[in-house]
C-alpha atoms as a PDB file:
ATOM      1  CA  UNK A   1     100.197  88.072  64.203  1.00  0.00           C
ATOM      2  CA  UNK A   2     102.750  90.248  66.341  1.00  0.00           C
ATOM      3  CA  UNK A   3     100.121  91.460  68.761  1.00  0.00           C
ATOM      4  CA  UNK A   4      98.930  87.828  70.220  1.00  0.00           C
ATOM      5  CA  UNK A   5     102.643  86.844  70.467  1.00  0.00           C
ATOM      6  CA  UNK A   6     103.720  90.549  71.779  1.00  0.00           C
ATOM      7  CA  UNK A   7     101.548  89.307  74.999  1.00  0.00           C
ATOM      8  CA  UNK A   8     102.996  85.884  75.388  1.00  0.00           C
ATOM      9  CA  UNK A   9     106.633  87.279  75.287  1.00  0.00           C
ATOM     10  CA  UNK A  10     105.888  89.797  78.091  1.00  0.00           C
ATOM     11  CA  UNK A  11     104.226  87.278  80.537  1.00  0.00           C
ATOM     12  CA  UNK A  12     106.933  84.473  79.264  1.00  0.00           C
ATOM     13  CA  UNK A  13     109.348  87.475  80.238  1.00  0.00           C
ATOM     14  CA  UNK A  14     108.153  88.348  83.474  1.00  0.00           C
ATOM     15  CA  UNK A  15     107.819  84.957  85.033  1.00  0.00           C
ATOM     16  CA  UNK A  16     110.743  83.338  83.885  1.00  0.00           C
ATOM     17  CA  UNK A  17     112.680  86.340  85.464  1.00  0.00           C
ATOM     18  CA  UNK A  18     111.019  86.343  88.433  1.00  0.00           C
ATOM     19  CA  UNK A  19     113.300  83.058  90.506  1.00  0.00           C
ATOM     20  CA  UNK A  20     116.925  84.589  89.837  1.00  0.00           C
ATOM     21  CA  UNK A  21     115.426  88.369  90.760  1.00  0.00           C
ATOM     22  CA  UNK A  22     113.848  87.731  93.589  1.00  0.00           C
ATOM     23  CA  UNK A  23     116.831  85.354  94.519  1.00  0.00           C
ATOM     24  CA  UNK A  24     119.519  87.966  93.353  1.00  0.00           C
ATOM     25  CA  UNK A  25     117.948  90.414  95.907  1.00  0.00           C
ATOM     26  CA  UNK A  26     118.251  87.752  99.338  1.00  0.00           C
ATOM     27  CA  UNK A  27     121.841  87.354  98.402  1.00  0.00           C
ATOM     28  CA  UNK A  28     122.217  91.157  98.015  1.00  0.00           C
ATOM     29  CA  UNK A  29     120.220  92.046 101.266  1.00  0.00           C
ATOM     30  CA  UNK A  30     117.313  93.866  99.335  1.00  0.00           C
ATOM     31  CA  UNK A  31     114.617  92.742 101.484  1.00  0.00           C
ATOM     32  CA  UNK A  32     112.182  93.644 104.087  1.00  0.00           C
ATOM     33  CA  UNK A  33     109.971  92.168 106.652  1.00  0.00           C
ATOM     34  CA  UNK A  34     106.307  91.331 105.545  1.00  0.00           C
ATOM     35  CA  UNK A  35     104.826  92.686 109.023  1.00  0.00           C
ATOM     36  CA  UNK A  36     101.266  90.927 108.558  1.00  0.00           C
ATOM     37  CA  UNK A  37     102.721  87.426 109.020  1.00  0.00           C
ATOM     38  CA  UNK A  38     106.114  88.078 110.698  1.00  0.00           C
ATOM     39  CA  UNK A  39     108.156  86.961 107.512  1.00  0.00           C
ATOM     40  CA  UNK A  40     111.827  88.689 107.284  1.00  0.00           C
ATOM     41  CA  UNK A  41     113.815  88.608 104.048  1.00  0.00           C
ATOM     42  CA  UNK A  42     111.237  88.986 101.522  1.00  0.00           C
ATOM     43  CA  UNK A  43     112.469  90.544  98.227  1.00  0.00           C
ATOM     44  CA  UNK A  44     111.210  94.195  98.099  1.00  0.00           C
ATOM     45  CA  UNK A  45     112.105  95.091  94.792  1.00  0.00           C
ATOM     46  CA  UNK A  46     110.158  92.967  93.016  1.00  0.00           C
ATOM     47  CA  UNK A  47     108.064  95.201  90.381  1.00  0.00           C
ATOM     48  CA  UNK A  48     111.265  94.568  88.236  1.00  0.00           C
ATOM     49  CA  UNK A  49     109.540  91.449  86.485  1.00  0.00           C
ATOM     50  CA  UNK A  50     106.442  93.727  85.324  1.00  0.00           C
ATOM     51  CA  UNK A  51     109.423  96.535  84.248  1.00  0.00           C
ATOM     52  CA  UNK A  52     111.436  94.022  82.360  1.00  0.00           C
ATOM     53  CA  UNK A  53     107.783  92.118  81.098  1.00  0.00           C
ATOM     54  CA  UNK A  54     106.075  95.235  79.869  1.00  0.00           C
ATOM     55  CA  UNK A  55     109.174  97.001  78.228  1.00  0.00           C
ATOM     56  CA  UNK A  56     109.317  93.318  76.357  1.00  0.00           C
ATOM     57  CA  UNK A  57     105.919  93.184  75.116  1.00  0.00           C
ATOM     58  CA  UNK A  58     105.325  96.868  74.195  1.00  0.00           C
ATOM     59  CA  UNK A  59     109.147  97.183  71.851  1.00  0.00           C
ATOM     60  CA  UNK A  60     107.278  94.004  69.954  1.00  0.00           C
ATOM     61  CA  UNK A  61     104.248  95.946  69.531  1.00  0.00           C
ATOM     62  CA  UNK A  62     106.485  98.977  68.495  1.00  0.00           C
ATOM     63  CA  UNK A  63     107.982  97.976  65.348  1.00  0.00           C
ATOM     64  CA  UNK A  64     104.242  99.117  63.696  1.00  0.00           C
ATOM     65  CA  UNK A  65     103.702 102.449  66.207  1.00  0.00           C
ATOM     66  CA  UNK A  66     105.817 105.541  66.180  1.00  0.00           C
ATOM     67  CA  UNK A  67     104.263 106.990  68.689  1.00  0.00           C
ATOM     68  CA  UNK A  68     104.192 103.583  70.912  1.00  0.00           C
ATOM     69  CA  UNK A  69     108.184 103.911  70.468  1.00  0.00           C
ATOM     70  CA  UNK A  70     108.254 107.061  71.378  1.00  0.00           C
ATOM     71  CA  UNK A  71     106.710 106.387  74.713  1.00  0.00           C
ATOM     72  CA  UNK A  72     108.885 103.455  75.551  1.00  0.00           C
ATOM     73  CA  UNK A  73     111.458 105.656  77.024  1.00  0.00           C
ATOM     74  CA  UNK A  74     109.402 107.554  79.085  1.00  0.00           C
ATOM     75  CA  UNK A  75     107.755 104.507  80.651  1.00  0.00           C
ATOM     76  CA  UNK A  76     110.990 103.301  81.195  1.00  0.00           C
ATOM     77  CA  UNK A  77     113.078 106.079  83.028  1.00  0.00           C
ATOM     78  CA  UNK A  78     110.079 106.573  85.531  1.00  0.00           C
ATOM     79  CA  UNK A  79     110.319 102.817  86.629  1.00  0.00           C
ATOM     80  CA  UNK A  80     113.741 103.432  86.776  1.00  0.00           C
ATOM     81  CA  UNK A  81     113.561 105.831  89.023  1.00  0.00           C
ATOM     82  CA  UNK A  82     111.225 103.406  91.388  1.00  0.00           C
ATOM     83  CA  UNK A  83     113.905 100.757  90.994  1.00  0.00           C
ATOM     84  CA  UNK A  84     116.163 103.764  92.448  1.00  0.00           C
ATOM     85  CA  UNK A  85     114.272 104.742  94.969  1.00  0.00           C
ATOM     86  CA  UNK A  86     114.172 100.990  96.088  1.00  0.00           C
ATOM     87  CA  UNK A  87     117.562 100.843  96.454  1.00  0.00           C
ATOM     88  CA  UNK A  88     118.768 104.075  97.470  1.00  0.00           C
ATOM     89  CA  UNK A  89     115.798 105.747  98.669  1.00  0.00           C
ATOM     90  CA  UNK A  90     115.131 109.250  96.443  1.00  0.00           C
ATOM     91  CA  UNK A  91     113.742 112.252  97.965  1.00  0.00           C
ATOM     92  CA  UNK A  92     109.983 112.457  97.594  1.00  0.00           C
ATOM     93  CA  UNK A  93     110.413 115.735  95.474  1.00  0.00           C
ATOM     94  CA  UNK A  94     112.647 113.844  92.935  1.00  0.00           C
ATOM     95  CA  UNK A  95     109.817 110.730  92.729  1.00  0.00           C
ATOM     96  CA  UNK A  96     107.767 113.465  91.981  1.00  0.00           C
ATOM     97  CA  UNK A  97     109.588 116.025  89.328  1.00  0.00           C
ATOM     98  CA  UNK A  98     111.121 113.059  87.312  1.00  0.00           C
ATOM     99  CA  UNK A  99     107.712 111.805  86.128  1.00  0.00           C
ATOM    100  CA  UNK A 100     106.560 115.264  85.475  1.00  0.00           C
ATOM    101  CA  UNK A 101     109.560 116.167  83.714  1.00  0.00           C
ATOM    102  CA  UNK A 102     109.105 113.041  81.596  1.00  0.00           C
ATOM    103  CA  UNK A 103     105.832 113.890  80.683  1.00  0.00           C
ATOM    104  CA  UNK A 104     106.763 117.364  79.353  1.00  0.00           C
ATOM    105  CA  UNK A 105     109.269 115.647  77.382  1.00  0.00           C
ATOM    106  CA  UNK A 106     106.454 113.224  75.921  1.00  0.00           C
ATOM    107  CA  UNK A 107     104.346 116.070  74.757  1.00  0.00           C
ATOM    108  CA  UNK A 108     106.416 117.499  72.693  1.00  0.00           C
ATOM    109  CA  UNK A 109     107.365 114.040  71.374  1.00  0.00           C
ATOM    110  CA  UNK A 110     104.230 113.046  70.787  1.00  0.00           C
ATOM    111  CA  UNK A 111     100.783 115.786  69.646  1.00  0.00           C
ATOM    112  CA  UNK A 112      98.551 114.341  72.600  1.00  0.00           C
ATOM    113  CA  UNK A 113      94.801 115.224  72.433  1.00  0.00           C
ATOM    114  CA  UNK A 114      92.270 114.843  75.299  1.00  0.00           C
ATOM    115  CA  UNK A 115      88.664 113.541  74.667  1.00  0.00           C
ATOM    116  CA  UNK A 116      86.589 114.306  77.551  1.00  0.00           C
ATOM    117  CA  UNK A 117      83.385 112.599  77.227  1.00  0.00           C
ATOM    118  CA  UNK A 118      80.320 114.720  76.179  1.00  0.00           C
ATOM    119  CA  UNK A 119      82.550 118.141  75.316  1.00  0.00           C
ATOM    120  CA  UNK A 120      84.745 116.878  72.205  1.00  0.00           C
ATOM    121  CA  UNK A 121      88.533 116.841  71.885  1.00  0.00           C
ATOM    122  CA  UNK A 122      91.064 119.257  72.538  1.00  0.00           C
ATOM    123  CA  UNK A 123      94.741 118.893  71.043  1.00  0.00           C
ATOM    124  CA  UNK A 124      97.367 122.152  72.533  1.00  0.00           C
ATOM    125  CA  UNK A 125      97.413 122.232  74.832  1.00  0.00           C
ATOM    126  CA  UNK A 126      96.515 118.825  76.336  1.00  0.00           C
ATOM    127  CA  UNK A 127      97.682 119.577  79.623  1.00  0.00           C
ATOM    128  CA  UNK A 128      95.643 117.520  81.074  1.00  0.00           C
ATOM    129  CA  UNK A 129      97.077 114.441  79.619  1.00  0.00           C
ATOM    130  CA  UNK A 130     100.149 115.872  80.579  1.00  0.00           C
ATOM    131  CA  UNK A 131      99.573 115.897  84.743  1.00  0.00           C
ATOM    132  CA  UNK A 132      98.134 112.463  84.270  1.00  0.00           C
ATOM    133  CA  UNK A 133     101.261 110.832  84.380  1.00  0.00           C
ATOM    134  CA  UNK A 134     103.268 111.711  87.219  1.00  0.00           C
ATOM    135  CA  UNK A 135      99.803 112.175  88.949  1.00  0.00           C
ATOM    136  CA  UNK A 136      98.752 108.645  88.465  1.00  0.00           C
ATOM    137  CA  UNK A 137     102.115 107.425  89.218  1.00  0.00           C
ATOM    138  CA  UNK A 138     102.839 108.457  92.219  1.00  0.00           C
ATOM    139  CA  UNK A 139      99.061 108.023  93.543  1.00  0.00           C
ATOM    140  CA  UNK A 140      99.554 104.141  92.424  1.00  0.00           C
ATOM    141  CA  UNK A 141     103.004 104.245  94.868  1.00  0.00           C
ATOM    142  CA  UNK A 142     100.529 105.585  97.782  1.00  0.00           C
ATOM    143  CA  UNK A 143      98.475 102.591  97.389  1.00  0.00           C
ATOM    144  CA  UNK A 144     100.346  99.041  97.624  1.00  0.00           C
ATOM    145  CA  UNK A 145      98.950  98.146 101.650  1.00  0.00           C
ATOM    146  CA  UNK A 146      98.538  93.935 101.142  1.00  0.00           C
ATOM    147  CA  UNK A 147      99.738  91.380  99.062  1.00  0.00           C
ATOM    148  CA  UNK A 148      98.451  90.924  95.630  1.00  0.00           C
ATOM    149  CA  UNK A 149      96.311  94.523  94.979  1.00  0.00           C
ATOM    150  CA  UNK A 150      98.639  96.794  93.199  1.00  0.00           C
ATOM    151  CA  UNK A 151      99.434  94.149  90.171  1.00  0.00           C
ATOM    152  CA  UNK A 152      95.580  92.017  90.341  1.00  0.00           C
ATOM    153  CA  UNK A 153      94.084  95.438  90.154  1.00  0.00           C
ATOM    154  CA  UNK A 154      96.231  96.639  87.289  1.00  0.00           C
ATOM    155  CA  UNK A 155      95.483  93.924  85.471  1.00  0.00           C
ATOM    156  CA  UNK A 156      91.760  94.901  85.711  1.00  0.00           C
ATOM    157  CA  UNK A 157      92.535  98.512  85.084  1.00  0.00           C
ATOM    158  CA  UNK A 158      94.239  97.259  81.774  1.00  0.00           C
ATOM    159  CA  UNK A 159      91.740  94.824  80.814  1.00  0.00           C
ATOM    160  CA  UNK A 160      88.861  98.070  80.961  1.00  0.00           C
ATOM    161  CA  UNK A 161      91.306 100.491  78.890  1.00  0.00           C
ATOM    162  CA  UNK A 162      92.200  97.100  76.196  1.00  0.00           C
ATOM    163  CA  UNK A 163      87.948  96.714  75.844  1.00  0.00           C
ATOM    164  CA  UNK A 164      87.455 100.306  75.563  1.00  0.00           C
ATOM    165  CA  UNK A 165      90.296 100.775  73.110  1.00  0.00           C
ATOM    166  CA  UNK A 166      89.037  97.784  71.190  1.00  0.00           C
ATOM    167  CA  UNK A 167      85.412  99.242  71.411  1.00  0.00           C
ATOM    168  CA  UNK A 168      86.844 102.296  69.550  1.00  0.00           C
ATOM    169  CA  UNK A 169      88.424 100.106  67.167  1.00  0.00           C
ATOM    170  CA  UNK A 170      91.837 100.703  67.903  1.00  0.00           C
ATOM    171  CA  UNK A 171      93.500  97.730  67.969  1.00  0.00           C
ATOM    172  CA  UNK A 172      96.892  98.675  68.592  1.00  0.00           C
ATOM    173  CA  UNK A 173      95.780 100.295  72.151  1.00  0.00           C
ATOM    174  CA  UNK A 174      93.792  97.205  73.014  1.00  0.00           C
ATOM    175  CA  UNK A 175      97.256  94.966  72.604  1.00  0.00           C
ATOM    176  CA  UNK A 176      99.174  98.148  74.418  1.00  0.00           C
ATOM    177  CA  UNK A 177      96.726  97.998  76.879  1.00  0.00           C
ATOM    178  CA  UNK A 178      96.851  93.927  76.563  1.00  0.00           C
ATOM    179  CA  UNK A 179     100.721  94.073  77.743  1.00  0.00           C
ATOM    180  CA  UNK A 180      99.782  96.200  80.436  1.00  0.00           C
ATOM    181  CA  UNK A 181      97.252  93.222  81.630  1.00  0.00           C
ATOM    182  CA  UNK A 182     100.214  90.094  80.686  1.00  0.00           C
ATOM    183  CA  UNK A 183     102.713  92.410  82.867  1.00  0.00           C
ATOM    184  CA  UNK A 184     100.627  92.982  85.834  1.00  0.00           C
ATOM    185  CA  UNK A 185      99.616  89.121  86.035  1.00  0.00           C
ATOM    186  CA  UNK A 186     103.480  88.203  85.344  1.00  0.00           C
ATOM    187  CA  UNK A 187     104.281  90.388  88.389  1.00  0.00           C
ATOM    188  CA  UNK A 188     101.223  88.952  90.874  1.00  0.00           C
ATOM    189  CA  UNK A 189     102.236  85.559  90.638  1.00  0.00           C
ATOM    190  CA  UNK A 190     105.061  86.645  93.075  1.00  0.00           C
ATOM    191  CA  UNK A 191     103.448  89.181  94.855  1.00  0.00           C
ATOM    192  CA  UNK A 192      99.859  87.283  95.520  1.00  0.00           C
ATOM    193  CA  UNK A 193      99.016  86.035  98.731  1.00  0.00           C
ATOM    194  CA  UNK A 194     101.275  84.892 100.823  1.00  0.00           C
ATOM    195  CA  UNK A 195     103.782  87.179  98.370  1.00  0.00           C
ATOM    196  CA  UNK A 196     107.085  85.797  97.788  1.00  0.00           C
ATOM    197  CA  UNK A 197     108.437  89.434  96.976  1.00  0.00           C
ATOM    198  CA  UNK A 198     106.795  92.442  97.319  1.00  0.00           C
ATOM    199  CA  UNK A 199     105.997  95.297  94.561  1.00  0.00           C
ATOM    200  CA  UNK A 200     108.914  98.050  95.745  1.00  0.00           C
ATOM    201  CA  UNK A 201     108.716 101.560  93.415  1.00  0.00           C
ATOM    202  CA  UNK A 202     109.453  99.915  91.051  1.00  0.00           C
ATOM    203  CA  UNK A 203     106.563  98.105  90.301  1.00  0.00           C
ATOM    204  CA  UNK A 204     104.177 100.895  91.242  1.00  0.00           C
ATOM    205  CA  UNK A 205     105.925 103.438  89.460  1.00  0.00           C
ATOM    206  CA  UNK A 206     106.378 101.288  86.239  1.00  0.00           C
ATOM    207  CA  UNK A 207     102.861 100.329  86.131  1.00  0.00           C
ATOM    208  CA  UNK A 208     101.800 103.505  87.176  1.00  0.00           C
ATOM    209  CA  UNK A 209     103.672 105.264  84.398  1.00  0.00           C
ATOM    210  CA  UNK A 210     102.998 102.009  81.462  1.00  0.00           C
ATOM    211  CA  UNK A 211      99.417 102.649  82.072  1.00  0.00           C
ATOM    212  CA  UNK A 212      99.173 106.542  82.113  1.00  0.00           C
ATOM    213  CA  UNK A 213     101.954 106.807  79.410  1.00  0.00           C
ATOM    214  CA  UNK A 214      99.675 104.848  77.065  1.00  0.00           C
ATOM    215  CA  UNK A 215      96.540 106.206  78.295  1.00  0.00           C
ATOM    216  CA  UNK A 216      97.926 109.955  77.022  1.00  0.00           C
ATOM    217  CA  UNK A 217      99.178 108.389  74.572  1.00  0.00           C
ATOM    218  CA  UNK A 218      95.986 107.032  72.885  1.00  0.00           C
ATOM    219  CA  UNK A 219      93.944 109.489  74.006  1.00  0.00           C
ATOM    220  CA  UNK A 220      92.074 107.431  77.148  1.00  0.00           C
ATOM    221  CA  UNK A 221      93.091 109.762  80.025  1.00  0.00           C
ATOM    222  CA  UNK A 222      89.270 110.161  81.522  1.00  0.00           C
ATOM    223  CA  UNK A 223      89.145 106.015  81.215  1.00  0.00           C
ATOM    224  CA  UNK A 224      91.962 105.275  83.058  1.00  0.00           C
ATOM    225  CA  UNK A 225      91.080 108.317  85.458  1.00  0.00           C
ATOM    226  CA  UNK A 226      87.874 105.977  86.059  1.00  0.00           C
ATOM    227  CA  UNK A 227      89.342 103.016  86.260  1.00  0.00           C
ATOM    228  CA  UNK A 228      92.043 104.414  88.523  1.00  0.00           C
ATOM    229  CA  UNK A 229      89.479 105.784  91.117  1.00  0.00           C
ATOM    230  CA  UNK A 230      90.550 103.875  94.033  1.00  0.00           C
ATOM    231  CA  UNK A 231      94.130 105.349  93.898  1.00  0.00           C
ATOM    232  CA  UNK A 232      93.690 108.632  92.824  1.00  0.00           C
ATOM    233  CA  UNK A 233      91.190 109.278  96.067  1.00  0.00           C
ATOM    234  CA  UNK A 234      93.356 107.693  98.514  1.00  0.00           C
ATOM    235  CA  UNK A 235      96.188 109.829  96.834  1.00  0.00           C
ATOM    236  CA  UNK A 236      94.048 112.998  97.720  1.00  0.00           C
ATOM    237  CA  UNK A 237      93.570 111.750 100.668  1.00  0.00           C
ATOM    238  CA  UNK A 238      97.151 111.711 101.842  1.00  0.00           C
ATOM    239  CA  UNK A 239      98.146 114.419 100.315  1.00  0.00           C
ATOM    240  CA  UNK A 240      95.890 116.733 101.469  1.00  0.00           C
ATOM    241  CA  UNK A 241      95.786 115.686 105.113  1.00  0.00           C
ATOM    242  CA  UNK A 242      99.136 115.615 105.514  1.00  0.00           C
ATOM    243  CA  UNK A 243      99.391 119.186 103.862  1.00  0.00           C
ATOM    244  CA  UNK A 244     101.772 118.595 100.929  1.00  0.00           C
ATOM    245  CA  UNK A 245     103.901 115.806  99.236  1.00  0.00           C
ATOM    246  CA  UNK A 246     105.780 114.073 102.082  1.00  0.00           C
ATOM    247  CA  UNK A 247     107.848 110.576 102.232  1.00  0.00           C
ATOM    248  CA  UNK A 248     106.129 108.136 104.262  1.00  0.00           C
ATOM    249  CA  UNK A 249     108.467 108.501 107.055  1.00  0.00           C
ATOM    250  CA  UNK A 250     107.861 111.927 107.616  1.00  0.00           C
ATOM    251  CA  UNK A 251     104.172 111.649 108.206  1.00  0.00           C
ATOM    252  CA  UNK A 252     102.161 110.102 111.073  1.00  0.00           C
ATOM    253  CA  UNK A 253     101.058 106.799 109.794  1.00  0.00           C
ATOM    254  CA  UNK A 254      97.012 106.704 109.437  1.00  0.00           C
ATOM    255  CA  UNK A 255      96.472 103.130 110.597  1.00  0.00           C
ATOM    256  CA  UNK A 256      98.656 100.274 112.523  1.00  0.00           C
ATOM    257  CA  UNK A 257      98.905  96.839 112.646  1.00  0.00           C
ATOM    258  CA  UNK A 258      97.455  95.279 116.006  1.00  0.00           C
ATOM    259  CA  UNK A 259      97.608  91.354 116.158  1.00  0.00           C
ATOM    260  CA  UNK A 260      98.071  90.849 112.177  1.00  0.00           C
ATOM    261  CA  UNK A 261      94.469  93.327 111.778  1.00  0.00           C
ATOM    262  CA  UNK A 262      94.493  96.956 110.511  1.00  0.00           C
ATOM    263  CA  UNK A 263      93.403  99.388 112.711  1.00  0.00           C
ATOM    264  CA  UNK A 264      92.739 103.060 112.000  1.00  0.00           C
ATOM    265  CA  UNK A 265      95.224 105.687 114.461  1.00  0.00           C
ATOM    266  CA  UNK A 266      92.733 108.146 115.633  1.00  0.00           C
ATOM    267  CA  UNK A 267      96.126 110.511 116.504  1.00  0.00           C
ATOM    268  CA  UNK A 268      97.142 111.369 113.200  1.00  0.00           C
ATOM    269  CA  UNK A 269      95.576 113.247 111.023  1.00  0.00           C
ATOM    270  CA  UNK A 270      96.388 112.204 107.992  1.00  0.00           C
ATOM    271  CA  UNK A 271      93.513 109.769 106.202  1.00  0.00           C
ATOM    272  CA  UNK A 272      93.804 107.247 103.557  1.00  0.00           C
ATOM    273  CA  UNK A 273      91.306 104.937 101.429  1.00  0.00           C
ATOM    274  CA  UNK A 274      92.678 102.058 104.191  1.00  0.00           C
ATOM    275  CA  UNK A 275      92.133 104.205 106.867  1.00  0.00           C
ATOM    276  CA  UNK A 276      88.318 104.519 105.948  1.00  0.00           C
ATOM    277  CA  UNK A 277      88.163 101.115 104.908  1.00  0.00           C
ATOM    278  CA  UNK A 278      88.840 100.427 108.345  1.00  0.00           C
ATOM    279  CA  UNK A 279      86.930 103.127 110.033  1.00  0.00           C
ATOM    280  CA  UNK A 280      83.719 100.619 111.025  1.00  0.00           C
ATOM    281  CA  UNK A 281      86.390  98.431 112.794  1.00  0.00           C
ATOM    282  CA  UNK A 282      90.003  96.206 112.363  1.00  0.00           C
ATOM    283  CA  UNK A 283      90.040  94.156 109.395  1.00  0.00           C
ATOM    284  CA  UNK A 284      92.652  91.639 108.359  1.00  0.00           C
ATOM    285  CA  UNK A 285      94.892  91.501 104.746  1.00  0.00           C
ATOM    286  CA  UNK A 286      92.548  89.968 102.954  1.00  0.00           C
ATOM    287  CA  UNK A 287      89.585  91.497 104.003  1.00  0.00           C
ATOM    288  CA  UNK A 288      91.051  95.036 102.611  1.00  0.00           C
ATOM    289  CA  UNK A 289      92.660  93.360  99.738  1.00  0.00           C
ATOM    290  CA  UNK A 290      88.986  92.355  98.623  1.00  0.00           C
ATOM    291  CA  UNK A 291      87.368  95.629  99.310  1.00  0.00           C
ATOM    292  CA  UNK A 292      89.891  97.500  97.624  1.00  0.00           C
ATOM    293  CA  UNK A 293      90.037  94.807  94.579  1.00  0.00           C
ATOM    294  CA  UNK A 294      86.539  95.141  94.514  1.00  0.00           C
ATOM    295  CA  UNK A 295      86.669  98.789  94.555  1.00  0.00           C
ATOM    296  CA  UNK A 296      88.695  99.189  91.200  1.00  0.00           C
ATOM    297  CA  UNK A 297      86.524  96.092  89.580  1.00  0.00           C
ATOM    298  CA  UNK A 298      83.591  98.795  89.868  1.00  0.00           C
ATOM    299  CA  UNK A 299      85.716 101.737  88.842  1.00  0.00           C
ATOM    300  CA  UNK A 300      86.885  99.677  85.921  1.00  0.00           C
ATOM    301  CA  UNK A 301      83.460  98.601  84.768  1.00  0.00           C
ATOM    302  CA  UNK A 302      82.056 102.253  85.077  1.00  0.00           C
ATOM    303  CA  UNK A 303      85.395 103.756  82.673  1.00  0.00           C
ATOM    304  CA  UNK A 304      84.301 100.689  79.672  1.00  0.00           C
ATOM    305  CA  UNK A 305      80.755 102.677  79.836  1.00  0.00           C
ATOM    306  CA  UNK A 306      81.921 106.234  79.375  1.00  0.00           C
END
């Protein structure tokens, strides 16, 4: 009977937090300007309530999972360092090593094993499972361009791993995976269209980390890989062009904003899944928050059949 309720508590958690957060951060000057509509002060920090609603729901869950337990902590000190990051602004290589680090320190926590689909299982070394975290966490903190995508397209990713997990008949993982969902839906009902705060680090590095933690975790790594499609290319992308791991500042920026419509900067050479999206012509927030949201429906679908 824990499970159903574990779900409640983390959406419950996450919404009712979300009016004094996002008003704690206008009276602390944590904001920034939403440049699509010309809005200043909106809370930029505000992946907190899907921090503070997933670490609810999954330490409910954990009173029944050792190895759920064990995990917690992990989850937690990347989205800590997002939260950082948010307000102090980290060095790229730190966003980068602390998530690694942290997933070293989960292997030898926890035996991970890696099923790839038609080959079998393998259990030491899983590396693979391993690189999936601070991989997947940092490629969901590349891809956050419009209101509403990064938590309405978790939720989705979520939803694929809790069916698949449930179509193994592991029920724990489905709820796991079900807390992932109830925290990414707690956190878009501030950050949907027009958002009254947006995502910050924090939220993509927490959900980033929730949802590859438990992936390696429960042995679902080529699932979420799926499912994660969308960021994982663009991630590629970026990284690739702009020939290593940089901060966002220190690259040339591979589209602008031209009368509230995306437009793709022919001078840089760095590309991104946005920058193709818009490759055929200037598109507007919502048009690339439904070809992107539509992107990772697909992707999500296609990781429930493998």
């Amino acid at each position: 009977m824990i499970e159903p309720l574990a779900l409640i508590a983390a959406f419950i958690a996450g919404a009712s937090l979300g009016p004094w957060w996002l008003g704690y951060q206008k009276r602390k000057g944590v904001v920034s300007l939403d440049v699509y509509k010309g809005r200043p002060n909106v809370p930029k920090a505000g992946g907190l309530i899907a921090l503070v609603a997933g670490l609810v729901g999954l330490s409910a869950l954990s009173t029944a999972d050792l190895k759920l337990a064990l995990a917690i902590p992990v989850i937690f000190v990347i989205g800590l360092v997002g939260l950082l990051d948010d307000l102090f602004d980290l060095n790229e290589y730190v966003r980068v090593a602390v998530p690694l680090l942290a997933a070293v320190a989960l292997y030898f926590l926890v035996r991970l094993k890696m099923t790839l689909p038609f080959m079998g299982t393998f259990y030491s070394p899983a590396w693979l499972a391993v690189l999936a975290i601070p991989v997947v966490t940092n490629a969901y903190n590349m891809l956050d361009p419009v209101n509403g995508f990064l938590p309405l397209s978790n939720a989705l990713i979520g939803a694929s791993l809790a069916i698949s997990a449930y179509l193994r008949g592991e029920i724990t993982a489905a709820y796991a995976f079900g807390v992932h969902v109830a925290a990414s839906l707690a956190l878009y009902l501030y950050n949907r269209y027009p958002a009254k705060a947006f995502n910050g680090n924090v939220g993509s590095y927490f959900l980033g980390a929730e949802a590859s933690v438990l992936a390696a975790v429960y042995n679902m790594v080529p699932q979420l890989v799926f499912a994660s499609m969308p960021y994982i290319v663009n991630g590629i992308l970026i990284v690739f062009s702009a020939r290593g791991i940089k901060g966002r500042g220190k690259i040339d920026r591979p589209t602008y904003l031209s009368e509230g419509r995306v437009n793709q900067n022919c001078d840089s050479s760095v590309l991104s899944l946005v920058r193709l999206l818009v490759a055929d012509g200037p598109l507007d927030e919502y048009s690339i928050f439904k070809g992107l949201t539509i992107l990772t429906l697909i992707t999500s679908a296609l990781s429930i059949a493998i």
